[in-house]
PDB file of N, CA and C in Angstrom:
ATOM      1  N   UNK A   1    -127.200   5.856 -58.123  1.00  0.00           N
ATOM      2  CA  UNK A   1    -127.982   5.602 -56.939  1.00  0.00           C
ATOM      3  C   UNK A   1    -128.149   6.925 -56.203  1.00  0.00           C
ATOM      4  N   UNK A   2    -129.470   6.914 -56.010  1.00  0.00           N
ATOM      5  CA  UNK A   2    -129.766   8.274 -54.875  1.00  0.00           C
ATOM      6  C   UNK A   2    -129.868   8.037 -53.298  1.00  0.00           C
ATOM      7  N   UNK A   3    -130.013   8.960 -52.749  1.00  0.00           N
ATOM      8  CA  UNK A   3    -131.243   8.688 -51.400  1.00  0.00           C
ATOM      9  C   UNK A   3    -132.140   9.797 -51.155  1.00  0.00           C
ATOM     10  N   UNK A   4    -133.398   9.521 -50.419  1.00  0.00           N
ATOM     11  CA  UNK A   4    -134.282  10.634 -50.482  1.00  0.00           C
ATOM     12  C   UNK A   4    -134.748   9.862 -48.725  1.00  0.00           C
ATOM     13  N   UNK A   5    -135.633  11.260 -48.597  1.00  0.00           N
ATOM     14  CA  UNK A   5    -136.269  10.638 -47.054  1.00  0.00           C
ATOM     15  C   UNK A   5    -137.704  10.732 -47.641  1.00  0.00           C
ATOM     16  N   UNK A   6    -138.611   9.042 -47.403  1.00  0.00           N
ATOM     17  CA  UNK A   6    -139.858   8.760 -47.573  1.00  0.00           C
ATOM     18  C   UNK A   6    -141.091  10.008 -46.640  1.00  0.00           C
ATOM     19  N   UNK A   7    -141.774  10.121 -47.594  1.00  0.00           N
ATOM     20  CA  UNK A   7    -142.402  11.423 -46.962  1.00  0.00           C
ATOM     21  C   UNK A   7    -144.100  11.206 -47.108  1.00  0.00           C
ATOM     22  N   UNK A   8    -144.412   9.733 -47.630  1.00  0.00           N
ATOM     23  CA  UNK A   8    -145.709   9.435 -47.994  1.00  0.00           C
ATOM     24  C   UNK A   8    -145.928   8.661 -49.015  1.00  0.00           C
ATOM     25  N   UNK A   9    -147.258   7.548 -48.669  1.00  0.00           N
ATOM     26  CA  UNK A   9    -147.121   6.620 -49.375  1.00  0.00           C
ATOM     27  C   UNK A   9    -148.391   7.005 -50.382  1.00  0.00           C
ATOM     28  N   UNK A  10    -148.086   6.444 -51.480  1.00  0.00           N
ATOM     29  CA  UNK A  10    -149.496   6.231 -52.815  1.00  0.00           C
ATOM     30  C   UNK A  10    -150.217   5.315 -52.788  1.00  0.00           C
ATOM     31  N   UNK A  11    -151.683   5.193 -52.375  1.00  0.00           N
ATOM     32  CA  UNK A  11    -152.292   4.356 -52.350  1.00  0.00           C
ATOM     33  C   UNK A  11    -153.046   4.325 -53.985  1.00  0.00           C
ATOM     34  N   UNK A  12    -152.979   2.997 -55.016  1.00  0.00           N
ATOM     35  CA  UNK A  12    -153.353   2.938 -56.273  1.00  0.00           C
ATOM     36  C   UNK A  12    -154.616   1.789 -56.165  1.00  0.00           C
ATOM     37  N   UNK A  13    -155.731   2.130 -55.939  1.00  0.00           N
ATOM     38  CA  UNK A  13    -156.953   0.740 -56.310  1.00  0.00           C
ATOM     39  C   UNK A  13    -156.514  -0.254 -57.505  1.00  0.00           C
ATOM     40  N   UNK A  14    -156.301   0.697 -58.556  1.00  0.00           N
ATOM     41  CA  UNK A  14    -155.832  -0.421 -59.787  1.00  0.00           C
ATOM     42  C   UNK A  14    -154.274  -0.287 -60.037  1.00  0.00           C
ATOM     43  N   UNK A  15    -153.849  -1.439 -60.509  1.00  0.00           N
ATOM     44  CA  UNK A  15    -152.501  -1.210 -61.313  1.00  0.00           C
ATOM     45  C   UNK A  15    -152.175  -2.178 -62.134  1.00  0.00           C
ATOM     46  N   UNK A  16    -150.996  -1.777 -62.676  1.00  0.00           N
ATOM     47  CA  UNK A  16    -151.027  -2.497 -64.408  1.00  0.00           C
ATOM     48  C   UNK A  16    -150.503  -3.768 -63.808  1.00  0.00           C
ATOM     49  N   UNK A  17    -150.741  -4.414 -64.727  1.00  0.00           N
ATOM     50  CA  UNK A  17    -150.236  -5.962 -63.960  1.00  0.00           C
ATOM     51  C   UNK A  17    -148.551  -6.324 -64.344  1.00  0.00           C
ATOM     52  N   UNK A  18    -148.060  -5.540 -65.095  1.00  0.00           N
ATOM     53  CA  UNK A  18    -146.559  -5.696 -65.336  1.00  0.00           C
ATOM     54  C   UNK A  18    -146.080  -5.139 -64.054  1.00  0.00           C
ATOM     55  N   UNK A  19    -146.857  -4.184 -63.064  1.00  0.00           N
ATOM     56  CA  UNK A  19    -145.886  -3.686 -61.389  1.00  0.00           C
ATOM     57  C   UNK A  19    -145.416  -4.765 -60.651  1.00  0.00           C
ATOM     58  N   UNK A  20    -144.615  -4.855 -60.241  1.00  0.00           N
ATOM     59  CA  UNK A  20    -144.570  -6.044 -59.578  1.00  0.00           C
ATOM     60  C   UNK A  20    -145.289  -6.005 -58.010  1.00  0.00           C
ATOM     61  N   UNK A  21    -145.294  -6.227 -57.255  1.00  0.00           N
ATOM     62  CA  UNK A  21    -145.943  -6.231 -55.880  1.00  0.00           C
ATOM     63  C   UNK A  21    -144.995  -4.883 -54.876  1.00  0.00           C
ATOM     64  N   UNK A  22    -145.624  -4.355 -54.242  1.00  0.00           N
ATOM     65  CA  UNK A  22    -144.893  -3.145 -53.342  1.00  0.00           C
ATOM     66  C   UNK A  22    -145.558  -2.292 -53.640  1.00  0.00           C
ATOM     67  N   UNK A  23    -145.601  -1.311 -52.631  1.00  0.00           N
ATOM     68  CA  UNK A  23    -146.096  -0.107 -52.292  1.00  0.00           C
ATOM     69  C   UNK A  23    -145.169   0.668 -52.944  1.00  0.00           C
ATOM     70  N   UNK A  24    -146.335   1.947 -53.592  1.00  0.00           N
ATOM     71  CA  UNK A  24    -145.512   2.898 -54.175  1.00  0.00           C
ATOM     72  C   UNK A  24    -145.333   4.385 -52.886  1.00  0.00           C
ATOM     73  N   UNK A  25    -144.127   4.930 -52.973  1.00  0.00           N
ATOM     74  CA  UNK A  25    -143.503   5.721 -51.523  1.00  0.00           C
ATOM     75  C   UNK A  25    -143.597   7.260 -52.532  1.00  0.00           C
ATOM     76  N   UNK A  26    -143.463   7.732 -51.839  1.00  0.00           N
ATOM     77  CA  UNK A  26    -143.117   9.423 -52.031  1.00  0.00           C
ATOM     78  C   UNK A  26    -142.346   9.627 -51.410  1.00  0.00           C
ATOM     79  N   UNK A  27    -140.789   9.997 -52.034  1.00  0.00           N
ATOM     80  CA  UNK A  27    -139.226  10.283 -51.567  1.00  0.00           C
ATOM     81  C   UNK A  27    -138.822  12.140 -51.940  1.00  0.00           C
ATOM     82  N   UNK A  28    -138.552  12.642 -51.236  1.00  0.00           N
ATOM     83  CA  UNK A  28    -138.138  14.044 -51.315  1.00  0.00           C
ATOM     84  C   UNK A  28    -136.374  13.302 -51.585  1.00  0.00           C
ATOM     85  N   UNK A  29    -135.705  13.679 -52.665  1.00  0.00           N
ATOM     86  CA  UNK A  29    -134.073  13.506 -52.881  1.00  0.00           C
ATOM     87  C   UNK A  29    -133.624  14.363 -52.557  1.00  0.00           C
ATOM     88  N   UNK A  30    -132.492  13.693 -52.121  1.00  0.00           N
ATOM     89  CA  UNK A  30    -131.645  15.147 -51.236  1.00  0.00           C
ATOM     90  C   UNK A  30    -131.164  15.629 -51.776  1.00  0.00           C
ATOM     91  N   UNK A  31    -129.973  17.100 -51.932  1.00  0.00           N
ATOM     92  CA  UNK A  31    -129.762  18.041 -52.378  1.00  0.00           C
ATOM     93  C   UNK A  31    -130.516  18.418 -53.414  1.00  0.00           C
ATOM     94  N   UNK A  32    -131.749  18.914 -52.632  1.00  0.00           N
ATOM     95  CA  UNK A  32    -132.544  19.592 -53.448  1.00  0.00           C
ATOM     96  C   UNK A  32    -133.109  18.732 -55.257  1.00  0.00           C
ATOM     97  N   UNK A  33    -132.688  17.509 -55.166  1.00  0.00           N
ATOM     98  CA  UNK A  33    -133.610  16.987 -56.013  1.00  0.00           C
ATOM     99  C   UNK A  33    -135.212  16.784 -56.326  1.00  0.00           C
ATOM    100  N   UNK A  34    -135.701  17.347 -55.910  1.00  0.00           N
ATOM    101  CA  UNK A  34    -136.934  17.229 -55.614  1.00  0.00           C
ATOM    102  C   UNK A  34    -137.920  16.165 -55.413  1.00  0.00           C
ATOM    103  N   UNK A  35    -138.598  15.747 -55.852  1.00  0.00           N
ATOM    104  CA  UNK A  35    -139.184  14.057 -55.311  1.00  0.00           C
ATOM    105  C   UNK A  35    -139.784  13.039 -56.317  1.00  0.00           C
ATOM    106  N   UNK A  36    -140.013  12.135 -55.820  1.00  0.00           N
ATOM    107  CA  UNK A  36    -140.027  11.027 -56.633  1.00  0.00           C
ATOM    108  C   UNK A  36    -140.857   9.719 -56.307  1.00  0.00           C
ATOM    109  N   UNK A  37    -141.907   9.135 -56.988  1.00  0.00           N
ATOM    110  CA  UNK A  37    -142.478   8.446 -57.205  1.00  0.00           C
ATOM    111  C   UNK A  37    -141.722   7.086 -57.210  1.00  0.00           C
ATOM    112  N   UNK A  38    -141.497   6.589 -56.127  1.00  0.00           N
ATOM    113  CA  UNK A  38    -140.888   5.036 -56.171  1.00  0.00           C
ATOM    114  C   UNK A  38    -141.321   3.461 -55.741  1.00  0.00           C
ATOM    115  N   UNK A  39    -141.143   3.014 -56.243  1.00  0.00           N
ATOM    116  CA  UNK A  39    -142.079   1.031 -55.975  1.00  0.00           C
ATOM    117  C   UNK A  39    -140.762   0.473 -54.414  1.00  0.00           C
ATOM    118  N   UNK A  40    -141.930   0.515 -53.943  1.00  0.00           N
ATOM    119  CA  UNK A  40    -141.255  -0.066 -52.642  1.00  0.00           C
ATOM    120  C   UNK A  40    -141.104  -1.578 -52.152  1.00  0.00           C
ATOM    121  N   UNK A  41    -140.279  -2.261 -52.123  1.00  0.00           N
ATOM    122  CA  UNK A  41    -140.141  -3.898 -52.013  1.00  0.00           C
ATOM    123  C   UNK A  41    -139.669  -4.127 -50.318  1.00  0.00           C
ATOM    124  N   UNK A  42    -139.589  -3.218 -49.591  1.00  0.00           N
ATOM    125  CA  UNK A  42    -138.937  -3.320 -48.749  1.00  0.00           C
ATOM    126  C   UNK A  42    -139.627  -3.023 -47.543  1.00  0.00           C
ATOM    127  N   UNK A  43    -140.662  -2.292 -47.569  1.00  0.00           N
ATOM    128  CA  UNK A  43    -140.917  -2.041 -46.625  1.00  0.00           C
ATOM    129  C   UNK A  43    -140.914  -0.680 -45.455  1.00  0.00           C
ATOM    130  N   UNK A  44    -140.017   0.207 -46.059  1.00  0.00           N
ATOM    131  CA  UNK A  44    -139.783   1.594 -45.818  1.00  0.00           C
ATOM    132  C   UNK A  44    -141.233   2.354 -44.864  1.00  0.00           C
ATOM    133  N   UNK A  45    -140.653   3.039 -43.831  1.00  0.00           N
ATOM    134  CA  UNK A  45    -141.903   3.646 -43.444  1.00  0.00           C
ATOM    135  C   UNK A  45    -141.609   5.419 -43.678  1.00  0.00           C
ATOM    136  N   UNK A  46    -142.279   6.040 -43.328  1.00  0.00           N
ATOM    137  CA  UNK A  46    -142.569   7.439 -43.529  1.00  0.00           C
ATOM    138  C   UNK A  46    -140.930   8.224 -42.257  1.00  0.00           C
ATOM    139  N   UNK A  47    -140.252   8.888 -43.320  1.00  0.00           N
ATOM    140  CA  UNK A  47    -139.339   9.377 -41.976  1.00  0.00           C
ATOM    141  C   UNK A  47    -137.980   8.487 -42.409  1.00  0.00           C
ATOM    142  N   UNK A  48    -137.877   7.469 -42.782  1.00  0.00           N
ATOM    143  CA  UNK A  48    -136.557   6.342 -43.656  1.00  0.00           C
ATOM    144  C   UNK A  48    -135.876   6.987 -44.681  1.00  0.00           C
ATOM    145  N   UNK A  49    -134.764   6.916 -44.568  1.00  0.00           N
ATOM    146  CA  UNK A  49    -133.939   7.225 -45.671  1.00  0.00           C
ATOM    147  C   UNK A  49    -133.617   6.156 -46.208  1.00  0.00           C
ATOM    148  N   UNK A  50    -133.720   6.429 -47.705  1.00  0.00           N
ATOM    149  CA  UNK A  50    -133.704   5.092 -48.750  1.00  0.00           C
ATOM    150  C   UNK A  50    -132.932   5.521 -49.476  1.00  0.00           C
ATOM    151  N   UNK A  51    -132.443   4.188 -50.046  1.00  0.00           N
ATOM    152  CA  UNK A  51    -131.350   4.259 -50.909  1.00  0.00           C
ATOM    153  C   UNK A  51    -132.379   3.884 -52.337  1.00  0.00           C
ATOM    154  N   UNK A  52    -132.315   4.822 -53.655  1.00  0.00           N
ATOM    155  CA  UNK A  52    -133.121   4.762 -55.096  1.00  0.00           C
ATOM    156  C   UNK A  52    -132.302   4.238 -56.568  1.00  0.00           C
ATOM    157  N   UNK A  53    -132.826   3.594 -57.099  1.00  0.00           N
ATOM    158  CA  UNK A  53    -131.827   3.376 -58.393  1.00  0.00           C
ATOM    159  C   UNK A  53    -133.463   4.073 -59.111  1.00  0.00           C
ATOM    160  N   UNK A  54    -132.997   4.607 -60.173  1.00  0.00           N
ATOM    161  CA  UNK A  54    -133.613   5.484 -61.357  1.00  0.00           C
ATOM    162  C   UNK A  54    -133.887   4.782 -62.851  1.00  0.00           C
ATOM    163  N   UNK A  55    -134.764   5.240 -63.654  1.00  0.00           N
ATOM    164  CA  UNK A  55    -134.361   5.284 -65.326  1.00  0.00           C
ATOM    165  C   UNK A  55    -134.634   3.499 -65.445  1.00  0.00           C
ATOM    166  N   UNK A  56    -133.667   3.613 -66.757  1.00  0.00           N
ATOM    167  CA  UNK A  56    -133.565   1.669 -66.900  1.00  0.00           C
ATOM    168  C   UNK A  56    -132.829   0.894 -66.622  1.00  0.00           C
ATOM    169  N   UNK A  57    -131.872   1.443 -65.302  1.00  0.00           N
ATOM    170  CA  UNK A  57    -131.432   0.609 -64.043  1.00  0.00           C
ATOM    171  C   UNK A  57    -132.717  -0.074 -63.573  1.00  0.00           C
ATOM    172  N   UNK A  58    -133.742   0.929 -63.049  1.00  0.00           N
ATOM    173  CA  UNK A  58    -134.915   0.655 -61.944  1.00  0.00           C
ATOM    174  C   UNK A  58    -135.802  -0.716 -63.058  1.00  0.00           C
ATOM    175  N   UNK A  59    -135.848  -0.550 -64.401  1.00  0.00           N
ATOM    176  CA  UNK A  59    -136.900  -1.025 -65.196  1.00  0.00           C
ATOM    177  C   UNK A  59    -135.864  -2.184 -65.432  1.00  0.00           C
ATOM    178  N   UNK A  60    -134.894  -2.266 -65.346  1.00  0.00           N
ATOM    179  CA  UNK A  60    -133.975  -3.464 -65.850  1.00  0.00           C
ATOM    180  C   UNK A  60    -133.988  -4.751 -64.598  1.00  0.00           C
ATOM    181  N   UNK A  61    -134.079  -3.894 -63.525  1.00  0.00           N
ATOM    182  CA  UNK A  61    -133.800  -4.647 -61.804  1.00  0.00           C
ATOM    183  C   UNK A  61    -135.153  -5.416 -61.903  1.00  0.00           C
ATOM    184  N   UNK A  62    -136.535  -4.524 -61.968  1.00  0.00           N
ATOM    185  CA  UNK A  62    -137.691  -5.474 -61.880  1.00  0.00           C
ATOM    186  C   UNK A  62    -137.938  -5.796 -63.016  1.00  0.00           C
ATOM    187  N   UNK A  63    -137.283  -5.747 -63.889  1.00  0.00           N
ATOM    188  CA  UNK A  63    -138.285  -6.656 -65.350  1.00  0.00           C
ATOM    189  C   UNK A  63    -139.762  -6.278 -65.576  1.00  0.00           C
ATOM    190  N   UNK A  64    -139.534  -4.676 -65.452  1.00  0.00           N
ATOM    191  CA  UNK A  64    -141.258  -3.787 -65.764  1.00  0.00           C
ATOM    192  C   UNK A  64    -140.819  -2.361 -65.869  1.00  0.00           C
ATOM    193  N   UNK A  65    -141.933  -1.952 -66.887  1.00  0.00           N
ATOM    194  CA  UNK A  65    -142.097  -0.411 -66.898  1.00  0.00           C
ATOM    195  C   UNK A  65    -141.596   0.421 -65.016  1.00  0.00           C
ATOM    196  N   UNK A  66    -140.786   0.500 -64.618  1.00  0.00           N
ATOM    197  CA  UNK A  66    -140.986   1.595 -63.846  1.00  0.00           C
ATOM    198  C   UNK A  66    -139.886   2.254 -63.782  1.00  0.00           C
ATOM    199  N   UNK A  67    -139.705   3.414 -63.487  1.00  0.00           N
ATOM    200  CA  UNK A  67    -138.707   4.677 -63.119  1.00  0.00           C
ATOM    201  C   UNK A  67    -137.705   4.938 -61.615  1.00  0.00           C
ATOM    202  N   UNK A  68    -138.626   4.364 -60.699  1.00  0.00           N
ATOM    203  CA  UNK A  68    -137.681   4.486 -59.843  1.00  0.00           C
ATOM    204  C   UNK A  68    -138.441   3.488 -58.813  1.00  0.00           C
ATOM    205  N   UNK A  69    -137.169   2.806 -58.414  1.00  0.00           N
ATOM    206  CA  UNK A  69    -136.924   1.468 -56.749  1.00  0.00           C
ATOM    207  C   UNK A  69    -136.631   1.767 -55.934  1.00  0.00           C
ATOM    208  N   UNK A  70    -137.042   1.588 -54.615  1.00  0.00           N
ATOM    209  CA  UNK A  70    -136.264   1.334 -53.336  1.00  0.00           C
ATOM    210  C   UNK A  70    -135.540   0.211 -53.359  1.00  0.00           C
ATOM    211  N   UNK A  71    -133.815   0.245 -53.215  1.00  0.00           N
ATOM    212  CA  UNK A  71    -133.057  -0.979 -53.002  1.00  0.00           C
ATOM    213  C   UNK A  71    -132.483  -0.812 -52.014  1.00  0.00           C
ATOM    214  N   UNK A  72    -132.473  -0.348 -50.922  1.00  0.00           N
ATOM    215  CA  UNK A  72    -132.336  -0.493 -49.445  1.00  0.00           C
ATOM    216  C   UNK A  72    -132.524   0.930 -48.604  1.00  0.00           C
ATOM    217  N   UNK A  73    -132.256   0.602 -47.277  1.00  0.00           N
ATOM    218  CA  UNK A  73    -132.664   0.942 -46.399  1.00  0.00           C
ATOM    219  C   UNK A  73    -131.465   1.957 -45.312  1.00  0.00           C
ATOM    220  N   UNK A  74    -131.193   3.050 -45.443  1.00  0.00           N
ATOM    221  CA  UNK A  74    -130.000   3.582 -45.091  1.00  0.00           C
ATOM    222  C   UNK A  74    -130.207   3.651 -43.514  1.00  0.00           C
ATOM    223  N   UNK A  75    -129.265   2.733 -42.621  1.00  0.00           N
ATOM    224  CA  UNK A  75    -129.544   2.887 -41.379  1.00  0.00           C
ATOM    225  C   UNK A  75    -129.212   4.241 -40.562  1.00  0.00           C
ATOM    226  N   UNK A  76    -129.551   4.418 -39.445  1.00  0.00           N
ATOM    227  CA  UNK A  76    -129.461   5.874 -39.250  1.00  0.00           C
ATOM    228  C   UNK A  76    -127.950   6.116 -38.192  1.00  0.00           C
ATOM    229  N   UNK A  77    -127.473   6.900 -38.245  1.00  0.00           N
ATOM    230  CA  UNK A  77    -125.714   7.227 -37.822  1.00  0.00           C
ATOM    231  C   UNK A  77    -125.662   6.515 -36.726  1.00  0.00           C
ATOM    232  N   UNK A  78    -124.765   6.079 -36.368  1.00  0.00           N
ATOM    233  CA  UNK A  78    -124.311   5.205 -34.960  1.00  0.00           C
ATOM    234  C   UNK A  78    -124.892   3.774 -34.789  1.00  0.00           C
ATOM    235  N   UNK A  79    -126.287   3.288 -35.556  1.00  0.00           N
ATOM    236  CA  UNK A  79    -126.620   1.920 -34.687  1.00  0.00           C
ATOM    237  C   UNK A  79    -126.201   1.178 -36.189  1.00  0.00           C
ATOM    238  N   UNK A  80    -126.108  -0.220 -35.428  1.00  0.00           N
ATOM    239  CA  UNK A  80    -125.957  -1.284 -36.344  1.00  0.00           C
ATOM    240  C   UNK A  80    -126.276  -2.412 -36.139  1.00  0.00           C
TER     241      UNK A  80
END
């Protein structure tokens, strides 16, 4: 599991019909991982730190071709 901070979303007119529903995000990973193309189920806005599963974790979780998920939502220090 990673986290990255959402930095912009992908807008796609078409997509394959195996995606499941969600917006795809643009995540910068931290320590210098560089960024990443991820299917968003959650809702994430621009500025969120997200928590990412990768590889065929991500393709195993939705039951489809994809590489990388948002599976939650890292709240920010102090509130709860």
């Amino acid at each position: 599991m990673k986290t990255g901070i959402v930095t912009g979303r992908i807008w796609a007119t078409k997509r394959h019909e195996l995606l499941p529903p969600g917006a795809l995000v643009r995540l910068d990973l931290d320590e210098g991982g560089g960024s990443v193309i991820a299917l968003d189920g959650f809702g994430v806005g621009i500025g969120d730190e997200a928590l990412l599963i990768q590889g065929s974790v991500a393709a195993h979780y939705c039951g489809s071709p994809v590489d990388a998920v948002v599976v939650g939502i890292v709240d920010p220090a102090g509130e709860r």
